[in-house]
Protein backbone atom coordinates (compact mmCIF):
# COMPACT_ATOMS: atom_id res chain seq x y z
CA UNK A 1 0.00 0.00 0.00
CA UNK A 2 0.76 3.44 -0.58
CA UNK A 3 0.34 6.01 2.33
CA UNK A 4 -0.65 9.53 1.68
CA UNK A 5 -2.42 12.42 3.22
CA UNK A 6 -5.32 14.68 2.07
CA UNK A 7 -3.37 18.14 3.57
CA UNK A 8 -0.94 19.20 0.24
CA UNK A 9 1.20 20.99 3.75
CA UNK A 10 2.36 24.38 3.56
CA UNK A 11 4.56 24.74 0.37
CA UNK A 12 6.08 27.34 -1.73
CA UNK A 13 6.10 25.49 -5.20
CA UNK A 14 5.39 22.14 -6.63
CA UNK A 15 8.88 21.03 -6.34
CA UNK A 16 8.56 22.01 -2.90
CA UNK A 17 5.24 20.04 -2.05
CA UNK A 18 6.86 17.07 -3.84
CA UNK A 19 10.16 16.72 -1.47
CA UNK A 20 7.88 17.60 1.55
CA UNK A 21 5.98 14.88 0.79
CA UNK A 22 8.68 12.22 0.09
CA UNK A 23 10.23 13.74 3.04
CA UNK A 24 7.40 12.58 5.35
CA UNK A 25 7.07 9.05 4.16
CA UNK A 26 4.28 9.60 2.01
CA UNK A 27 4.22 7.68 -1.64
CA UNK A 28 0.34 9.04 -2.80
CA UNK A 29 -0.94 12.45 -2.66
CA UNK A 30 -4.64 14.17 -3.12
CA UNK A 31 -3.62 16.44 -6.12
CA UNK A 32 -3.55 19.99 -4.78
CA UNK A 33 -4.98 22.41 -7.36
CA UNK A 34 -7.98 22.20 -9.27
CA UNK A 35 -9.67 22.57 -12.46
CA UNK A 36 -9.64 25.98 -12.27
CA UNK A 37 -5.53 26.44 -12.30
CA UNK A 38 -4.03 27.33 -15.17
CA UNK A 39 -2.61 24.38 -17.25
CA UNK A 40 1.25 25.18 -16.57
CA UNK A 41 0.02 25.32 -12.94
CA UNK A 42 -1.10 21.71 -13.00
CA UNK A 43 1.36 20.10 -15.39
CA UNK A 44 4.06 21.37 -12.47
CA UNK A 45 2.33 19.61 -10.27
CA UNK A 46 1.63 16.36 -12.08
CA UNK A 47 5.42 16.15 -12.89
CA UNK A 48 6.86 17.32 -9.50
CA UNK A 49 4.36 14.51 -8.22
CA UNK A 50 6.26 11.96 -11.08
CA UNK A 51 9.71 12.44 -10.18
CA UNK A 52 9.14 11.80 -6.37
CA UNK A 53 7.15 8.89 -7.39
CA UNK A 54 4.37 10.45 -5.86
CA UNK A 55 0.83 8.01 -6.66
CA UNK A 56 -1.73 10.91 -7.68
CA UNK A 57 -4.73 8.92 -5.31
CA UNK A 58 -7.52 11.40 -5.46
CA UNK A 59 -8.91 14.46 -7.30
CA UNK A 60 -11.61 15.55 -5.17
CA UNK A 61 -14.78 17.55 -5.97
CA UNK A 62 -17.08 18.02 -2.66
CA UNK A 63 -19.59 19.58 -3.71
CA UNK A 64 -23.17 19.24 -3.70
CA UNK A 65 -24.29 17.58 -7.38
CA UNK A 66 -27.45 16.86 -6.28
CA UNK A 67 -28.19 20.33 -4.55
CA UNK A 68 -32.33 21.11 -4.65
CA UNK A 69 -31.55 24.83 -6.17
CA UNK A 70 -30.21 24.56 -9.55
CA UNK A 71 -28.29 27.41 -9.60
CA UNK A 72 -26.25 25.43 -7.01
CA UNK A 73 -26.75 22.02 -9.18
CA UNK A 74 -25.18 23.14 -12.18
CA UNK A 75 -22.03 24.10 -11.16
CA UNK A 76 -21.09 21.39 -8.91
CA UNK A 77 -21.78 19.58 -12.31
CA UNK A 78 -19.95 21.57 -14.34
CA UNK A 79 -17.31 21.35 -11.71
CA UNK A 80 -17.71 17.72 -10.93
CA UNK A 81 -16.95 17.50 -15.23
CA UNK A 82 -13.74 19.18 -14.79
CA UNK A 83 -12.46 17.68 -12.12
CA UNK A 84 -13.30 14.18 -13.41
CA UNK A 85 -11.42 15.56 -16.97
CA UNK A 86 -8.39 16.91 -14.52
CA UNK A 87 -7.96 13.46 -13.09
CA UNK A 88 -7.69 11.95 -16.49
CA UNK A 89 -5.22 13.96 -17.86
CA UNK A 90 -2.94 13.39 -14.69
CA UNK A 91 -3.89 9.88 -14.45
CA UNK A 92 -5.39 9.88 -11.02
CA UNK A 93 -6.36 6.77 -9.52
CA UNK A 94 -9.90 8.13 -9.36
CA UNK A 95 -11.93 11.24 -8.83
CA UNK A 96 -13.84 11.39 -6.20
CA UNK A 97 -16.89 13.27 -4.38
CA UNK A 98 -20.14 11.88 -1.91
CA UNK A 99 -23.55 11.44 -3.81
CA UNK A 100 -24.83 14.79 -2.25
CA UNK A 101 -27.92 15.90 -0.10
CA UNK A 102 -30.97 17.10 -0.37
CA UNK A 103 -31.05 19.51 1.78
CA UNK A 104 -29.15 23.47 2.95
CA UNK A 105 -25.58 21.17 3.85
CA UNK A 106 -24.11 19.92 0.88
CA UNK A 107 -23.16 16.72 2.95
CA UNK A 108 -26.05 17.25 5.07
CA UNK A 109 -27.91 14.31 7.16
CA UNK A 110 -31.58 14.70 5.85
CA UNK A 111 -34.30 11.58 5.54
CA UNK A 112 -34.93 12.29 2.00
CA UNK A 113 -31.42 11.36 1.71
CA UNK A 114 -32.98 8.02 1.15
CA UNK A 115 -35.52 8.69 -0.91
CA UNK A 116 -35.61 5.93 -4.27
CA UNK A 117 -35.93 9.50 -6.07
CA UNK A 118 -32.61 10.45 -4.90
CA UNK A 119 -31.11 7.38 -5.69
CA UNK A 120 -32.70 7.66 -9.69
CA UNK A 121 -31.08 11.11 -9.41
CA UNK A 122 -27.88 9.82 -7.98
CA UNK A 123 -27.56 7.20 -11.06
CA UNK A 124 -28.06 9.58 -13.84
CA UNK A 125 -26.23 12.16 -11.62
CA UNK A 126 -22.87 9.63 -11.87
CA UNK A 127 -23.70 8.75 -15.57
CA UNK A 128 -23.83 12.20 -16.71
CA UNK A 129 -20.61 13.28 -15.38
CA UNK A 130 -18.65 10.16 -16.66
CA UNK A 131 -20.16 10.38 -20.43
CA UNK A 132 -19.89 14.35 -19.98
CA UNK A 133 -15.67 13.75 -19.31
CA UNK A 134 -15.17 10.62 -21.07
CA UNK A 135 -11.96 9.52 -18.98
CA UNK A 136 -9.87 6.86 -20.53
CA UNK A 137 -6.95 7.43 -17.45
CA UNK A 138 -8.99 7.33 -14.27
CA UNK A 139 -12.09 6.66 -12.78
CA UNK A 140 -14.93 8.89 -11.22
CA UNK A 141 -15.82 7.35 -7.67
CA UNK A 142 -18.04 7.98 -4.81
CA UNK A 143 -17.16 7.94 -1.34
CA UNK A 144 -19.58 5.77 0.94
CA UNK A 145 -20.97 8.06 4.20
CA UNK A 146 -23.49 7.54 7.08
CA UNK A 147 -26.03 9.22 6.04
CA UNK A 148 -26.39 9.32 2.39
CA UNK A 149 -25.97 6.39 -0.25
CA UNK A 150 -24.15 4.44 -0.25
CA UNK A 151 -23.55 3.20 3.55
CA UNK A 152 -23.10 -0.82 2.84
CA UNK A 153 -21.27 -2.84 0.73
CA UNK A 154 -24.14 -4.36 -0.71
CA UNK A 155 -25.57 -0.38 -1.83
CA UNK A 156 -22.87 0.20 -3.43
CA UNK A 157 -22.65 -3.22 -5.61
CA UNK A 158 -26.28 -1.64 -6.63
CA UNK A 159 -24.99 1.61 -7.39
CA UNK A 160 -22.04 -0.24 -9.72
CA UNK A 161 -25.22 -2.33 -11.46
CA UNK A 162 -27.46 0.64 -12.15
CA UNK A 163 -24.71 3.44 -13.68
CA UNK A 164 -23.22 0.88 -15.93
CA UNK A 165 -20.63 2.77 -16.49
CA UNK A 166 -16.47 1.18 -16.70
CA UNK A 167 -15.34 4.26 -15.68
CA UNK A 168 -17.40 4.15 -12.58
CA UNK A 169 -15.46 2.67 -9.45
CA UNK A 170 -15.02 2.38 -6.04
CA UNK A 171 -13.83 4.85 -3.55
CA UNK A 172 -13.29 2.92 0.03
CA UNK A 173 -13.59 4.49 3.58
CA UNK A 174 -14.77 1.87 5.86
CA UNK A 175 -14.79 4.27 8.56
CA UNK A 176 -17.98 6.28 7.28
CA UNK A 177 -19.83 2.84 7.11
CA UNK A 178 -19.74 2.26 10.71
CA UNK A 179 -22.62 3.61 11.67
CA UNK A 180 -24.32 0.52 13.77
CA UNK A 181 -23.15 -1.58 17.43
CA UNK A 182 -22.01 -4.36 15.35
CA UNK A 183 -19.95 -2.63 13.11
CA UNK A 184 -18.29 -0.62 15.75
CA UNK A 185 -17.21 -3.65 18.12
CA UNK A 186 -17.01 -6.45 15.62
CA UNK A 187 -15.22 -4.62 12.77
CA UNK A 188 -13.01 -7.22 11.31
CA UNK A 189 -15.78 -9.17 9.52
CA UNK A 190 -17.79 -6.36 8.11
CA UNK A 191 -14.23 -4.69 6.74
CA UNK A 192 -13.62 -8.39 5.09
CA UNK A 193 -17.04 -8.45 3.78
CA UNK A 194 -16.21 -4.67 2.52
CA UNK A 195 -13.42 -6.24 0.32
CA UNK A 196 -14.70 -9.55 -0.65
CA UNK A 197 -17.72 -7.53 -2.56
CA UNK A 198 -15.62 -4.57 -3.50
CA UNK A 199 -12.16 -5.32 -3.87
CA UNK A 200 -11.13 -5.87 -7.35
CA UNK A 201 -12.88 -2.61 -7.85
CA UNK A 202 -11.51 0.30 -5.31
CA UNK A 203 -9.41 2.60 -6.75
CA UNK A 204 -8.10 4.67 -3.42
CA UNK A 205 -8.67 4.21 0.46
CA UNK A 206 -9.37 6.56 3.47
CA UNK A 207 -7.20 5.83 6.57
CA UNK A 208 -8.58 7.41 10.27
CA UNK A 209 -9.82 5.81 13.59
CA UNK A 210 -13.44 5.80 15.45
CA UNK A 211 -14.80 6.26 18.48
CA UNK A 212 -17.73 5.40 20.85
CA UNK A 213 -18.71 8.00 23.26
CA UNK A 214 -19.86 7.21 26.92
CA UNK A 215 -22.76 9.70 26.67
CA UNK A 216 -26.28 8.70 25.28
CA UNK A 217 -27.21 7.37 22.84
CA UNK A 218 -24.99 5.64 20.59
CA UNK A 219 -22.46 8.49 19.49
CA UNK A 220 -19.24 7.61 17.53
CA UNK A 221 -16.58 9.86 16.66
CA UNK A 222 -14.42 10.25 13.98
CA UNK A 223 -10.24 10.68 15.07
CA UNK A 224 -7.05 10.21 14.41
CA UNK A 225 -5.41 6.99 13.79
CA UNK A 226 -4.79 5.06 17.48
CA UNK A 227 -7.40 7.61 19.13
CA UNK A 228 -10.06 4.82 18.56
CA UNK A 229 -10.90 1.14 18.77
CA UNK A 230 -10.96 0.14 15.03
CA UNK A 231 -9.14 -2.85 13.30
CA UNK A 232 -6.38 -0.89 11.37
CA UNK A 233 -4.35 -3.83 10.59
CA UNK A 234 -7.04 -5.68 9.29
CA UNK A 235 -7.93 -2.51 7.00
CA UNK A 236 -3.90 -2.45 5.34
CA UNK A 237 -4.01 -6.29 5.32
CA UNK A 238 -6.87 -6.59 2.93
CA UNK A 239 -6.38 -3.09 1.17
CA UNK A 240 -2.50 -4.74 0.45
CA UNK A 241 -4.16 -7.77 -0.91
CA UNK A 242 -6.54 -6.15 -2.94
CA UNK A 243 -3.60 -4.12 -4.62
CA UNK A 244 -0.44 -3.36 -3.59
CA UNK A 245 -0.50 -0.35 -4.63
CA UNK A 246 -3.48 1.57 -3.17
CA UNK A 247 -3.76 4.48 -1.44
CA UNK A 248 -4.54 4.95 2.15
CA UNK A 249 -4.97 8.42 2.54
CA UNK A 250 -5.27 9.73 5.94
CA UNK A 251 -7.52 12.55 6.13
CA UNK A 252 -9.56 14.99 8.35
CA UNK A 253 -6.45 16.32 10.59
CA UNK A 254 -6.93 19.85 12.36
CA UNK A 255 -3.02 21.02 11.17
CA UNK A 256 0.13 20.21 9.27
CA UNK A 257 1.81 18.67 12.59
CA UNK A 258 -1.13 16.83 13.38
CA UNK A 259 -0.26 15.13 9.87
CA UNK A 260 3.35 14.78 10.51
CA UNK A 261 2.55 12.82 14.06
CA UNK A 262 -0.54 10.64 12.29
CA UNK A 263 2.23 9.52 9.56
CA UNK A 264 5.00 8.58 12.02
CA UNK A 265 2.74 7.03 13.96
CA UNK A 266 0.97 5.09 11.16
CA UNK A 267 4.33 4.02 9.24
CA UNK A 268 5.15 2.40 12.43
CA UNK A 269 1.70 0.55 13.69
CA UNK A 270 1.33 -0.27 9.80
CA UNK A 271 5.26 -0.79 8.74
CA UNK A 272 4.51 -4.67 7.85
CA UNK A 273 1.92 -3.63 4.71
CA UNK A 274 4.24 -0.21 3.58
């Protein structure tokens, strides 16, 4: 496996972001500029990220492509469309945003969430932006979550059926899909069950911990790697097996040194699968 982290650090040029990188222990990266950047801008980084032998994991999008006001709709398309294009022309391992909510947070907990409309819209939501880009290099994934499709295994098998797309993958964080008692305290054989469905098919990985709080009701929190109770080994053991070369990005760190401590820490509790 490759480890990596979502922060691009504070850097004064590609070169520089490439040899902080390497520097830390990292071998994939979350590309750090966007569709918007000029093209010189984002060739510097695609070939700074080459010569360190920097895996590009992840273009992200986050934004809300399913968004009620269509204002708001349209240009997480449109943006969604470039970022997807982006990815291809750096060969990213995938692109990568949630399905989107239906309500004022773009990655908002709402019932309708789970609405069969929303999943109809999610479909030709994915299917638009993959025949929109065309990408021969990458693949346009979504990232599971609690509270918005997909949040099994099994959903998002039925989300591969439906788009029918082969430039429609997988984007694993096992994390966000414990979200029930069993999951939490008997994580090993839902993560295998993750990979036996969804393996051959996940293109990049999210790396962080989880916790249970004490208070009432059932409350778990998302933190750093080592902060929580879940099966971390078990995660790089069947992520290495499914490729050895995917990304495990850890992600969702408050600053630059909280990075730098997650990696040393994480290179050492994970040094048998890196």
């Amino acid at each position: 496996m490759r480890l990596g982290i979502s922060s691009s650090l504070a850097h004064t040029s590609p070169e520089d972001w490439a040899q902080k990188m390497q520097a830390l222990g990292c071998r994939s990266v979350v590309f750090p500029v966007d569709c918007t950047k000029p093209d010189s801008v984002i060739d510097a980084y695609a070939a700074a990220a080459k010569e360190y032998d920097l895996q590009i994991a992840e273009v992200g999008i986050w934004r809300n492509a399913l968004a009620v006001k269509e204002q708001e709709r349209q240009a997480a398309m449109e943006y969604s469309i470039g970022q997807l294009k982006l990815a291809d022309r750096i060969g990213a391992r995938c692109c990568v945003n949630v399905i989107g909510s239906t309500g004022a947070r773009w990655d908002g907990a709402y019932a309708e969430n789970f609405t069969s409309k929303v999943w109809d819209q999610a479909v030709r939501m994915i299917q638009e932006i993959i025949d929109e880009a065309k990408p021969q290099n990458t693949f346009f994934t979504i990232e599971p979550m609690p509270w918005m499709y997909p949040t099994s295994p099994e959903e998002y098998v039925k989300l591969l059926d439906d788009v029918k797309r082969d430039a429609f993958g997988v984007h694993m964080d096992v994390i966000n899909m414990i979200n029930t008692p069993q999951r939490y305290f008997f994580p090993e054989p839902f993560v295998e069950h993750c990979f036996e469905l969804l393996g051959d098919q996940i293109k990049s990985c999210h790396l962080k911990d989880i916790l249970l709080g004490q208070e009432f009701t059932f409350r778990l929190q998302e933190c750093a790697c080592g902060e929580g109770t879940f099966c971390l080994e078990c995660y790089a053991e069947l992520a290495q097996k499914a490729d050895p070369e995917m990304p495990m990005i850890i992600e969702h760190l408050c600053s630059d040194e909280d990075y730098v401590n997650s990696v040393a820490y994480v290179r050492e509790r994970l040094k048998a699968y890196l």
